[in-house]
C-alpha atoms as a PDB file:
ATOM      1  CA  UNK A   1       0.000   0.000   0.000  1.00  0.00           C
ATOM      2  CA  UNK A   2       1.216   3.603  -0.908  1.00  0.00           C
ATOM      3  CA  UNK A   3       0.783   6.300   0.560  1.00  0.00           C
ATOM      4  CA  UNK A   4      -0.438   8.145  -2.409  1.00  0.00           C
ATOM      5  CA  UNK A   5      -3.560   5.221  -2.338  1.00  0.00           C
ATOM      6  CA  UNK A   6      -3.743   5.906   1.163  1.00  0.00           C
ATOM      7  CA  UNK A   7      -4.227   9.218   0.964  1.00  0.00           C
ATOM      8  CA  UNK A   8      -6.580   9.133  -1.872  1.00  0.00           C
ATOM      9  CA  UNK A   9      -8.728   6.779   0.487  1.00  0.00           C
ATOM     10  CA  UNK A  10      -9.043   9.092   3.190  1.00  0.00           C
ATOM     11  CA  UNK A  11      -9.774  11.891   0.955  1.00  0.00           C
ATOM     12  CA  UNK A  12     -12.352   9.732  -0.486  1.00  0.00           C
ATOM     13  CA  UNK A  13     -13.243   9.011   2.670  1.00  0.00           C
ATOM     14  CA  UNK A  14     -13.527  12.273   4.605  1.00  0.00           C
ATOM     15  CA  UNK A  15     -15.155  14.361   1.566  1.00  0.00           C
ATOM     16  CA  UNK A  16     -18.039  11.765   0.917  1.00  0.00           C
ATOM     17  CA  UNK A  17     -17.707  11.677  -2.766  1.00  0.00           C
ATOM     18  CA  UNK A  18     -15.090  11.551  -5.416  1.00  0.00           C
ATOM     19  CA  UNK A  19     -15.699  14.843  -7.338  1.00  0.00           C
ATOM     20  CA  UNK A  20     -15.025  16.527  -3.861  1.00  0.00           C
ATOM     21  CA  UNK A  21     -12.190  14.453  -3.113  1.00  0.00           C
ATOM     22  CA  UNK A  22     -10.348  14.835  -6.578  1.00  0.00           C
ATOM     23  CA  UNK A  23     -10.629  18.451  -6.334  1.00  0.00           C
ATOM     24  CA  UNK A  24      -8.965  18.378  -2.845  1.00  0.00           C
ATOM     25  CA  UNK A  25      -6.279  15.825  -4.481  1.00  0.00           C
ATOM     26  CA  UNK A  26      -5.882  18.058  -7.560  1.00  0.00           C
ATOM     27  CA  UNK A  27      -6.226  15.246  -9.607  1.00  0.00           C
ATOM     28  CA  UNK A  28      -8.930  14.195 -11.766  1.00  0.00           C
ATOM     29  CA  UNK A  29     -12.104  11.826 -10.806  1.00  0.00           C
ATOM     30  CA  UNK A  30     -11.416   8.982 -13.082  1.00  0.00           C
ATOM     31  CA  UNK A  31      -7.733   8.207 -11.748  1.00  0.00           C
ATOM     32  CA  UNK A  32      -8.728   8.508  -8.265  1.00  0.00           C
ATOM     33  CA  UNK A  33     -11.734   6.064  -8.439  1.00  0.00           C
ATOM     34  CA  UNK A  34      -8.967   4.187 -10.164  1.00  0.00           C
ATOM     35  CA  UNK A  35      -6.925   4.223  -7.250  1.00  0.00           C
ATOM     36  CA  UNK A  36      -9.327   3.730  -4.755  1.00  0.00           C
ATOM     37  CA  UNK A  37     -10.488   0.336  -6.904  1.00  0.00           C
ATOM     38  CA  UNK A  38      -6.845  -0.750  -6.834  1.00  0.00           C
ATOM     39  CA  UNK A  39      -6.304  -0.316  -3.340  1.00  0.00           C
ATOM     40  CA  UNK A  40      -9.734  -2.566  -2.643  1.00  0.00           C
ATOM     41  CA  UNK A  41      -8.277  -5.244  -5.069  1.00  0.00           C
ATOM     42  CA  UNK A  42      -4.634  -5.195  -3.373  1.00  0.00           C
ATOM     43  CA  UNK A  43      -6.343  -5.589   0.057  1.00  0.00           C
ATOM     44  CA  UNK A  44      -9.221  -7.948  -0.783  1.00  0.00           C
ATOM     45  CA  UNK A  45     -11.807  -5.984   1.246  1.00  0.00           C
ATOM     46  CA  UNK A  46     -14.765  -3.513  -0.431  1.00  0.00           C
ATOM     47  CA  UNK A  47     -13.514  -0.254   1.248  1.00  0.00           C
ATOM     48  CA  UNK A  48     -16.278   1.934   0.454  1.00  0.00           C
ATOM     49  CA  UNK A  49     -20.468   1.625  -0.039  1.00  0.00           C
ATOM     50  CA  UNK A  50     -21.166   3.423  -3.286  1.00  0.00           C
ATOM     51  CA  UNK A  51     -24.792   5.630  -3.764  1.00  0.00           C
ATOM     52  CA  UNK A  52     -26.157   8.215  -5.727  1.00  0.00           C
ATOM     53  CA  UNK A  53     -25.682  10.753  -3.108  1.00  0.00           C
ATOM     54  CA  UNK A  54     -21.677   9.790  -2.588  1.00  0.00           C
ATOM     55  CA  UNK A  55     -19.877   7.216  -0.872  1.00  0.00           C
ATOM     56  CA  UNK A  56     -19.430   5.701   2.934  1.00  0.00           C
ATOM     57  CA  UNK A  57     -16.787   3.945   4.585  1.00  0.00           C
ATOM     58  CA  UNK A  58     -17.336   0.081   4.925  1.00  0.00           C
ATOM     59  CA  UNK A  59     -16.823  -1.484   8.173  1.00  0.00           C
ATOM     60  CA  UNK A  60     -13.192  -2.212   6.994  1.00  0.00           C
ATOM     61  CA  UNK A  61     -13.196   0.923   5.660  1.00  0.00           C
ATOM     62  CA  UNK A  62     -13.697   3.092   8.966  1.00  0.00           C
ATOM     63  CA  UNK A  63     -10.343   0.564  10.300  1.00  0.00           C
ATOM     64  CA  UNK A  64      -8.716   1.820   7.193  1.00  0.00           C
ATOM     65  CA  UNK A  65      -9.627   5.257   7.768  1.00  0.00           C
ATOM     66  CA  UNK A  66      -8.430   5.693  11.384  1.00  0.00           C
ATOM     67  CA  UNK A  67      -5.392   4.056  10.696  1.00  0.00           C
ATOM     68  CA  UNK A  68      -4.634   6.003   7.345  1.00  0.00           C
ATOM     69  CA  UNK A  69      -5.273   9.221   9.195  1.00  0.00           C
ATOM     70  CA  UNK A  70      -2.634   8.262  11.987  1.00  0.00           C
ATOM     71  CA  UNK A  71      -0.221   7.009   9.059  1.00  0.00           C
ATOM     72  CA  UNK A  72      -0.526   9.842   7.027  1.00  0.00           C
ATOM     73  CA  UNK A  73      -0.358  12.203  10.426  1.00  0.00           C
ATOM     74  CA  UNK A  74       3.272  10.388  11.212  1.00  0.00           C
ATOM     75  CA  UNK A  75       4.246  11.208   8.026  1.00  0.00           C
ATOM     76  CA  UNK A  76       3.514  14.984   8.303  1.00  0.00           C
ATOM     77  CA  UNK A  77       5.428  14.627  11.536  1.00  0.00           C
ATOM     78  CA  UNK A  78       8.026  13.259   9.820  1.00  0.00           C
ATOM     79  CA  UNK A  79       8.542  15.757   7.293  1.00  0.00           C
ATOM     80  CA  UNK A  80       7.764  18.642  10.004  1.00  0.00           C
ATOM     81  CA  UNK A  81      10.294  17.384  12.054  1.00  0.00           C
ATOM     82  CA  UNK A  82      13.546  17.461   9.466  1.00  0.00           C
ATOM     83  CA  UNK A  83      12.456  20.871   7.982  1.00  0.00           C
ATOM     84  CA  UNK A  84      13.305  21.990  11.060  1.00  0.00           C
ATOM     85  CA  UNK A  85      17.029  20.677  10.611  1.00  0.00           C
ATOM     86  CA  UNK A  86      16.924  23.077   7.637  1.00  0.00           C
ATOM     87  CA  UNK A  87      17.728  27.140   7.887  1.00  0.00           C
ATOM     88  CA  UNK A  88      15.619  29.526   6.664  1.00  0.00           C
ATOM     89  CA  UNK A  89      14.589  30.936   3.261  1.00  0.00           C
ATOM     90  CA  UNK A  90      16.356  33.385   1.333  1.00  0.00           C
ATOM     91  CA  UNK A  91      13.389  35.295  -0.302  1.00  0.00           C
ATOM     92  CA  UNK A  92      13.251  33.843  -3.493  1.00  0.00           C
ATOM     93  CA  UNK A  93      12.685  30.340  -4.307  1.00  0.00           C
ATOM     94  CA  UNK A  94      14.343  30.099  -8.294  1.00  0.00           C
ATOM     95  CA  UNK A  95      12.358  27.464 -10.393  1.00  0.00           C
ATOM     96  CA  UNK A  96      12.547  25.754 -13.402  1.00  0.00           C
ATOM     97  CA  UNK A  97       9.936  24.041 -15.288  1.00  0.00           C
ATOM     98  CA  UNK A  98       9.862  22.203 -18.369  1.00  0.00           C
ATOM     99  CA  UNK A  99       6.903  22.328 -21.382  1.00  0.00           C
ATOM    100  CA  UNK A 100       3.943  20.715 -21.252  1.00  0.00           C
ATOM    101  CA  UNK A 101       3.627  20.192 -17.393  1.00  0.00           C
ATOM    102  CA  UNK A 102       0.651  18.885 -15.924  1.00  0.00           C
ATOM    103  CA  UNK A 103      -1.498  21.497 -15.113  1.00  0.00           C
ATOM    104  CA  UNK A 104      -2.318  19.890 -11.809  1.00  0.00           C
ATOM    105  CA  UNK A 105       1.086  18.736 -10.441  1.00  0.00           C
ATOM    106  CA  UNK A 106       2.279  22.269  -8.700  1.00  0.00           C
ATOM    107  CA  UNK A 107      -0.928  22.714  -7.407  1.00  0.00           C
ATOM    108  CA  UNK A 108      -0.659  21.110  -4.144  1.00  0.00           C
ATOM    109  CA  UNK A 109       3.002  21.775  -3.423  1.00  0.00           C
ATOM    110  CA  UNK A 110       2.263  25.406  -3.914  1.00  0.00           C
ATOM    111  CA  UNK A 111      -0.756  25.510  -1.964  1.00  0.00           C
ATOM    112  CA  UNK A 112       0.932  24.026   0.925  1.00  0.00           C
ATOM    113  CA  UNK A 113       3.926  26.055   0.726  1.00  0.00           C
ATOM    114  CA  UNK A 114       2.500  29.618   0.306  1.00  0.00           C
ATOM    115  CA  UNK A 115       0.685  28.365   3.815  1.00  0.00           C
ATOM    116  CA  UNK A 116       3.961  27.352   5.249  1.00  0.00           C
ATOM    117  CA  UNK A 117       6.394  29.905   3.695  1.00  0.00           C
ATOM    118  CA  UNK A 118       4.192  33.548   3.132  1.00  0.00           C
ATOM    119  CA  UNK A 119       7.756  35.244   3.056  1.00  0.00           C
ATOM    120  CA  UNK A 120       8.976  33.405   0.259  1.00  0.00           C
ATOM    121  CA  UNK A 121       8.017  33.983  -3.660  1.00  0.00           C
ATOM    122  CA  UNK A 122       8.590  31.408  -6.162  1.00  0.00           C
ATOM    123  CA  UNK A 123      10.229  32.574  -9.002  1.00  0.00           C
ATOM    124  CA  UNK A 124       9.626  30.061 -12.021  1.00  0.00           C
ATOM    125  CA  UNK A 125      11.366  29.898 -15.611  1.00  0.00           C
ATOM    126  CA  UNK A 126      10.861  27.785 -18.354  1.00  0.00           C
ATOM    127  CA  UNK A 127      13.427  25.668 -19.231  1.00  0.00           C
ATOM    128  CA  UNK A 128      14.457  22.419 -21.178  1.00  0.00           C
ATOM    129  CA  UNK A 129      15.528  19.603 -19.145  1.00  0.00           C
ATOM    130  CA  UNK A 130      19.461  20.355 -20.183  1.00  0.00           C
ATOM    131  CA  UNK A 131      19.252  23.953 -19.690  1.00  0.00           C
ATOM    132  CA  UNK A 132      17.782  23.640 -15.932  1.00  0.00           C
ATOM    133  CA  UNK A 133      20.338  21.160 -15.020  1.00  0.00           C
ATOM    134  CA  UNK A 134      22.904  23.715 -16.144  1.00  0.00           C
ATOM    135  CA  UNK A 135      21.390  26.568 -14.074  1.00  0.00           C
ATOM    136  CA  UNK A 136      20.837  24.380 -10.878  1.00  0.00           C
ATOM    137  CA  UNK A 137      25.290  23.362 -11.495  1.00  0.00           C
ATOM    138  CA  UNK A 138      25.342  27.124 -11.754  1.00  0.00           C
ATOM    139  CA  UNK A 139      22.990  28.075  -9.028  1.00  0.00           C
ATOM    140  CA  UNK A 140      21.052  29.674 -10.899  1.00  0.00           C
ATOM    141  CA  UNK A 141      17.855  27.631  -9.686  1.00  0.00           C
ATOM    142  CA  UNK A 142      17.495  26.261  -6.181  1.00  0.00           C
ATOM    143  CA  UNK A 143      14.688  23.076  -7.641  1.00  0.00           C
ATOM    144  CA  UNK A 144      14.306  21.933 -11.255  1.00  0.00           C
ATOM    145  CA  UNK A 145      11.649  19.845 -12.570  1.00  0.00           C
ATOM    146  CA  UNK A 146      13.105  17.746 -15.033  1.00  0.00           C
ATOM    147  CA  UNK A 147      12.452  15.145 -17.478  1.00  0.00           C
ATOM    148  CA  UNK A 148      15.503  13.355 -16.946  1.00  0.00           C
ATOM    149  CA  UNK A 149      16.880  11.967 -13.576  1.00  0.00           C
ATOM    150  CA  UNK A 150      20.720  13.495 -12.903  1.00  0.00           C
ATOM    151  CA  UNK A 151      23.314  10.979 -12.239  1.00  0.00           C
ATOM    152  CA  UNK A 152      26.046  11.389  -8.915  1.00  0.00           C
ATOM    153  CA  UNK A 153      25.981  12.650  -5.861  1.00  0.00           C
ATOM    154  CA  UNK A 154      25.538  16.340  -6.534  1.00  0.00           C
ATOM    155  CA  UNK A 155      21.736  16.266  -6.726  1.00  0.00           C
ATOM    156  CA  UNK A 156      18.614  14.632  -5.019  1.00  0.00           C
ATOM    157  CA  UNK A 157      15.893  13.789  -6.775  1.00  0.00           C
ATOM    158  CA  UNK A 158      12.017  12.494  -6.026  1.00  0.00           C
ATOM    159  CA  UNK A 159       9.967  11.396  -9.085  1.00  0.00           C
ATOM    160  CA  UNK A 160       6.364  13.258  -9.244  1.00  0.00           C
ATOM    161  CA  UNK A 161       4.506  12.386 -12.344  1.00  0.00           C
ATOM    162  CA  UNK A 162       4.129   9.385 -15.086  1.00  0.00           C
ATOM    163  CA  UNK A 163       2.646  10.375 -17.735  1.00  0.00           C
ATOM    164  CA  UNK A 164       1.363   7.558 -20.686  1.00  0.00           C
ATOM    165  CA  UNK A 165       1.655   9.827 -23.875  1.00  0.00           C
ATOM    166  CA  UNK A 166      -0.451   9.154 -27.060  1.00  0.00           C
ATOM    167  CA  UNK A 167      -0.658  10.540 -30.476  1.00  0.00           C
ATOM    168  CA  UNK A 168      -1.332  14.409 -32.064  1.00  0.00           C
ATOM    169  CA  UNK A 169      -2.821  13.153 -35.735  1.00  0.00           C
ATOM    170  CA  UNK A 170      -5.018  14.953 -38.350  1.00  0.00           C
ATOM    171  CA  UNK A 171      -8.306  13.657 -37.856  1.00  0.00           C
ATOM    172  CA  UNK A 172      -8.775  11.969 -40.672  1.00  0.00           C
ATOM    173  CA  UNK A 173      -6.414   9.745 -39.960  1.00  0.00           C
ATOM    174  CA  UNK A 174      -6.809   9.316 -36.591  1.00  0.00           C
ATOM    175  CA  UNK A 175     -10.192   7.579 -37.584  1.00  0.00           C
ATOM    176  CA  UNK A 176      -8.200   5.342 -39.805  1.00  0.00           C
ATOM    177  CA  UNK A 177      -5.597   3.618 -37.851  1.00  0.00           C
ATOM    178  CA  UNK A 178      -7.832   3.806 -34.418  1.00  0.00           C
ATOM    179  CA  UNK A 179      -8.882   0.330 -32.850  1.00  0.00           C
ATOM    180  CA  UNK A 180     -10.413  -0.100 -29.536  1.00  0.00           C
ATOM    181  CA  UNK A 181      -8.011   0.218 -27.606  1.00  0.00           C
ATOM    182  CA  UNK A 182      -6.193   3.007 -29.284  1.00  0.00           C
ATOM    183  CA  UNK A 183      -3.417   3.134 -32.187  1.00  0.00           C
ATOM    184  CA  UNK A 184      -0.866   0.411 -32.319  1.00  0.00           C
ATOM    185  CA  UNK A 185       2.419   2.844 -32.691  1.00  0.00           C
ATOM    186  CA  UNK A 186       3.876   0.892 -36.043  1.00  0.00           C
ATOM    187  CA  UNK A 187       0.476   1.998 -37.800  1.00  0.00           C
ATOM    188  CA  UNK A 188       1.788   5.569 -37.764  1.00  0.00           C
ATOM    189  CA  UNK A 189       5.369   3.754 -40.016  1.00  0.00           C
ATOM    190  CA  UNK A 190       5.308   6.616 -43.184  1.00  0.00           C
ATOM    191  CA  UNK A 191       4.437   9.227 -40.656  1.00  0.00           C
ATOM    192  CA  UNK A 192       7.402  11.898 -39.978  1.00  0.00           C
ATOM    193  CA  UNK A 193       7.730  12.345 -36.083  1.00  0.00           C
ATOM    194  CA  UNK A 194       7.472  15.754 -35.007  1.00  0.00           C
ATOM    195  CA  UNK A 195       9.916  15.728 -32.839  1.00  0.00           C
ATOM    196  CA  UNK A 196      12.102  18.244 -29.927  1.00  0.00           C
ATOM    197  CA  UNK A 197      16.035  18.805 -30.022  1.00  0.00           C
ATOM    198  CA  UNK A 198      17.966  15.904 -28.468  1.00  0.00           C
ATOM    199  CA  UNK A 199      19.960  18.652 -26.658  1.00  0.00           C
ATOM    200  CA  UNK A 200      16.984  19.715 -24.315  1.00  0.00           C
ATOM    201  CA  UNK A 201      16.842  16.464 -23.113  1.00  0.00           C
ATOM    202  CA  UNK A 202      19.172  13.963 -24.048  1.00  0.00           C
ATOM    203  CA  UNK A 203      18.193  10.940 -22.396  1.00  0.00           C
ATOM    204  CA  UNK A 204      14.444  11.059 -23.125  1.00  0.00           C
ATOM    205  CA  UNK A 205      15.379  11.601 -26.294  1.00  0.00           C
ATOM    206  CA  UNK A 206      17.192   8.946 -26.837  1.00  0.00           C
ATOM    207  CA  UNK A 207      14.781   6.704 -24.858  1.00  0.00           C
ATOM    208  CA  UNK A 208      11.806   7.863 -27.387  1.00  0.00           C
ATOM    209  CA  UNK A 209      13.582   7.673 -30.195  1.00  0.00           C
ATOM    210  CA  UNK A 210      15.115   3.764 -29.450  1.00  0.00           C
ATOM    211  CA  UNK A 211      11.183   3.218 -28.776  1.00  0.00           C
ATOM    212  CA  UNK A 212      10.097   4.387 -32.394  1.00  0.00           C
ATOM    213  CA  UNK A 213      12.531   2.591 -34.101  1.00  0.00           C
ATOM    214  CA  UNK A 214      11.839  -0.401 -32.558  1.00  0.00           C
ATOM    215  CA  UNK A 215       8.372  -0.441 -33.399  1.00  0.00           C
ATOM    216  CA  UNK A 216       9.598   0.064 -37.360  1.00  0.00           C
ATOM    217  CA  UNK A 217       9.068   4.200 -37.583  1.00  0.00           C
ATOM    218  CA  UNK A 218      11.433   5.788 -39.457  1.00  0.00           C
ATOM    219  CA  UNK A 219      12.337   9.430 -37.522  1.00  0.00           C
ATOM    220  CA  UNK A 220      13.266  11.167 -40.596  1.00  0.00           C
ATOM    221  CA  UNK A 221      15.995  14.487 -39.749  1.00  0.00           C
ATOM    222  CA  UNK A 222      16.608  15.349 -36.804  1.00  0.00           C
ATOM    223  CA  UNK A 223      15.122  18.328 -35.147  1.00  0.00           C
ATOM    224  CA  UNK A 224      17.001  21.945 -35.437  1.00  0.00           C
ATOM    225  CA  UNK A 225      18.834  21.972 -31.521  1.00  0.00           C
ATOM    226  CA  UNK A 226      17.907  25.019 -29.774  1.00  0.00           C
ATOM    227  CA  UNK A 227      14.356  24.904 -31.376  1.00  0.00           C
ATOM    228  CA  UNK A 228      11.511  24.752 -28.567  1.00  0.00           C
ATOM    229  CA  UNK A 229       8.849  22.398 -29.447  1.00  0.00           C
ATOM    230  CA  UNK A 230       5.525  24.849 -28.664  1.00  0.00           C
ATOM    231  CA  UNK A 231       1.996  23.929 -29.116  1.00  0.00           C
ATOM    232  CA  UNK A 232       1.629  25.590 -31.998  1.00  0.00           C
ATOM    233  CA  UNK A 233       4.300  24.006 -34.152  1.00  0.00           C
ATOM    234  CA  UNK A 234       2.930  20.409 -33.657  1.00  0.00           C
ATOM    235  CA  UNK A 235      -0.478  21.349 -34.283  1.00  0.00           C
ATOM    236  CA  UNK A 236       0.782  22.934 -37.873  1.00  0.00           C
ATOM    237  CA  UNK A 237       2.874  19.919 -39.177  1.00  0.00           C
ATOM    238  CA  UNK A 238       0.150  17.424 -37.398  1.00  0.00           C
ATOM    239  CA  UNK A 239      -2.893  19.056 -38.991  1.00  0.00           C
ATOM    240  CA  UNK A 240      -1.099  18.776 -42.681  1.00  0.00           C
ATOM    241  CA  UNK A 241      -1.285  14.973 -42.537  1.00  0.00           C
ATOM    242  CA  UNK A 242       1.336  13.776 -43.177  1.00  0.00           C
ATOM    243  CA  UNK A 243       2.819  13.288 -39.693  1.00  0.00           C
ATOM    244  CA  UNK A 244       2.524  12.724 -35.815  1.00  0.00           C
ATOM    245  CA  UNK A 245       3.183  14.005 -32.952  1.00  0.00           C
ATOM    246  CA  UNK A 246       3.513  12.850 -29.051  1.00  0.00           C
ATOM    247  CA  UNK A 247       1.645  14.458 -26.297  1.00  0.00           C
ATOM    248  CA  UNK A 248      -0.072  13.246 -22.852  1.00  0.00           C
ATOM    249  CA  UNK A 249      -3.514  13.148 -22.439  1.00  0.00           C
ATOM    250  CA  UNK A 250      -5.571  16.344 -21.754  1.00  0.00           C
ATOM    251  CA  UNK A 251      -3.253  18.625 -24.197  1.00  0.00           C
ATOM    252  CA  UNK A 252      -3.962  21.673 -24.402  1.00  0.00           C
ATOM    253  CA  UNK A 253      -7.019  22.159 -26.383  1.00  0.00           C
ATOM    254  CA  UNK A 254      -6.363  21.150 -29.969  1.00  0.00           C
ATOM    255  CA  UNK A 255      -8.581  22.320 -33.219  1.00  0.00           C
ATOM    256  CA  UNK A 256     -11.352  19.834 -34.757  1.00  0.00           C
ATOM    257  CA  UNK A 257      -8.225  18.899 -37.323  1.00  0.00           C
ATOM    258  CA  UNK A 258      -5.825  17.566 -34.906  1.00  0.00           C
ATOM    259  CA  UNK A 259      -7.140  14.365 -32.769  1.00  0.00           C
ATOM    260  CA  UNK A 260      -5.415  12.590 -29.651  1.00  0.00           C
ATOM    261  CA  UNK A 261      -5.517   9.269 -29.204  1.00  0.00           C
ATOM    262  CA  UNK A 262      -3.767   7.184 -26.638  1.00  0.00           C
ATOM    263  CA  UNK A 263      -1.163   4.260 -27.655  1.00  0.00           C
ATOM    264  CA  UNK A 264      -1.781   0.743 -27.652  1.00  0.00           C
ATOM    265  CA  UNK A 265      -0.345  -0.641 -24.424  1.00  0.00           C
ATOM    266  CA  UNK A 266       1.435   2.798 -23.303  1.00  0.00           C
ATOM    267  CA  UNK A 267       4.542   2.074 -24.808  1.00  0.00           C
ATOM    268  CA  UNK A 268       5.701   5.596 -23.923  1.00  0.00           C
ATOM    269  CA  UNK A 269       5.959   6.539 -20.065  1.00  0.00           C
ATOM    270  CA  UNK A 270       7.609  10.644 -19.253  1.00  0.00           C
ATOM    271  CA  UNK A 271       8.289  11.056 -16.535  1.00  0.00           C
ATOM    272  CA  UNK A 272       9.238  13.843 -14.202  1.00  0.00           C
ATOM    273  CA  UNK A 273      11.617  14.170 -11.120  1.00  0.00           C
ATOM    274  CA  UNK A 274      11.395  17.093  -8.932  1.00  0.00           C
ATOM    275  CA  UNK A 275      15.728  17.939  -8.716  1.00  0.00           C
ATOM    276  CA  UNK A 276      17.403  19.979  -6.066  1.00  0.00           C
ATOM    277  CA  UNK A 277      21.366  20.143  -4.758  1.00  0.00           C
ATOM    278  CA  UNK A 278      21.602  17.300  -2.018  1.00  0.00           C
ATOM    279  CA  UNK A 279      23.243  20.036   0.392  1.00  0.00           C
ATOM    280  CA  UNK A 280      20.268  22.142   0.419  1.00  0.00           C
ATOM    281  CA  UNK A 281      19.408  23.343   3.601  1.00  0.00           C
ATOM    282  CA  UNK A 282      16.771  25.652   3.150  1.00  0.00           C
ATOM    283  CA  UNK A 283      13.686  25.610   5.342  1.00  0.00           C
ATOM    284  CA  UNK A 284      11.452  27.027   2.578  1.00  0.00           C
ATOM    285  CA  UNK A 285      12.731  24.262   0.092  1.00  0.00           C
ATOM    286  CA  UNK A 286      12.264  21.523   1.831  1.00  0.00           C
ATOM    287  CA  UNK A 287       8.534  22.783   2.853  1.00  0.00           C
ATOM    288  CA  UNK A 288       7.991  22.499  -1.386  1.00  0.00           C
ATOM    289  CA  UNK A 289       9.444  19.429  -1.870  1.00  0.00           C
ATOM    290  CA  UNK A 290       7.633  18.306   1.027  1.00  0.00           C
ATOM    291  CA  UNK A 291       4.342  19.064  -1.102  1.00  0.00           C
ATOM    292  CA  UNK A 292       4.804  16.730  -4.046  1.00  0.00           C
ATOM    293  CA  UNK A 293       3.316  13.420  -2.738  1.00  0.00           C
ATOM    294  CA  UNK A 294       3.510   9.772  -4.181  1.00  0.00           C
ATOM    295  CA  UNK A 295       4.211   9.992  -8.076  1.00  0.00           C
ATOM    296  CA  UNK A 296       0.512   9.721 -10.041  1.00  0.00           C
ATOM    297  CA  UNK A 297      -0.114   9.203 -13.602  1.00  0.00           C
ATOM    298  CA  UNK A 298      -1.688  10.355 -16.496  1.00  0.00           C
END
């Protein structure tokens, strides 16, 4: 059991209803009632009595519930207690984040450090995996959320988000190669990739790009380093037809040309760790690390 299930239970739990729960969570209904349904599987009990009017905790659910509220509780401790090994804030906490971050993931670390740290203002840039790892060497950022995990000592990392990315096609097409279950990736073979720069992020670059091959897509050139890849330039070569695009679900809103559709079997994960120096000992740091909890997908 996880705490990120546990906590989903309780929230579940306490609110009376998943649409109040996922709001509190920041995350969306259908992956917590996913959770929730995994975490009565893994424990072979039925957790919570479902009605039109919301849910109610089980019998084994109320045990659940008082002992995930003292679990959860020790944990707070926990973290409480070795933020206070830390000194204080310097004013400014210096962020980097990359494109295309879920709009929900900062929400909750945010929220629960502008409560814990009023004095301190988060100043965030947006950066490519390579070019935030070179400003946290420099100090030029105190955290980094990156798409790549750092290797060595120098750096301490926490991963906060999978993310199961799908397809950006023209419509039209999208129709074509869909199944039920999505599109198998070697249907899009003939497709060019609309890809990023390898130097933004080299190892998830290389990791998608060992992926496509294998599944018999031919990448075509390269594309230009130093050029960002924005919304609007995949929706342009997508929406010609005559290739594809990667993206996780609930892009940004695309135009009645451009479809999503997720992958057969996922075979494309992103991820994202949350990076800071492993010397750190700011107060106000560790209080926004502190408010990413157990890594959830999308």
């Amino acid at each position: 059991m996880e705490l990120r299930e546990l906590r989903a239970f309780v929230a579940v739990a306490e609110e009376g209803g998943m649409s109040a729960a996922a709001r509190r969570l920041h995350i969306s209904q259908p992956a917590l009632s996913q959770t929730v349904g995994m975490l009565e599987r893994q424990l072979g009990v039925k957790l919570l009595v479902r009605s039109s009017t919301g849910v109610s905790p089980t019998g084994a659910g109320m045990t659940l519930l008082a002992e995930g509220r003292a679990v959860l509780a020790r944990h707070d401790q926990a973290l409480r207690a070795m933020a206070a090994h830390t000194t204080e804030g310097c004013g400014i906490l210096r962020l980097g984040i990359p494109l295309e971050l879920p709009s929900n993931l900062l929400d909750p670390s945010l929220e629960q450090f502008t409560t814990a740290c009023p004095e301190t203002r988060v100043q965030a840039r947006h950066l490519s995996t390579a070019a935030q790892l070179a400003a946290l060497q420099a100090g030029e950022l105190d955290v980094g959320l990156l798409r790549e995990r750092p290797a060595g000592p120098e750096f301490d990392a926490m991963l906060v988000v999978r993310e199961n990315l799908g397809v950006l096609l023209a419509a039209e097409q999208a129709v074509e190669l869909s199944g039920p279950d999505g599109i198998r990736l070697d249907a899009l073979s003939g497709l060019e990739w609309v890809g990023f720069p390898r130097s933004g992020s080299p190892a998830w670059y290389d990791e998608v790009t060992a992926i496509l091959r294998s599944h018999g897509l031919d990448l075509g050139p390269a594309a230009p380093e130093g050029q960002a890849l924005i919304a609007e330039v995949k929706l342009a070569a997508v929406s010609a037809g005559q290739a594809f695009a990667l993206a996780p679900p609930n892009w940004s809103p695309t135009p009645e040309t451009v479809t999503w559709s997720a992958l057969v079997g996922h075979p494309l994960v992103r991820r994202t760790w949350v990076v800071w120096h492993a010397d750190a000992r700011r107060r106000d740091l560790a209080n926004f690390i502190a408010g990413f909890t157990e890594p959830h997908n999308s």
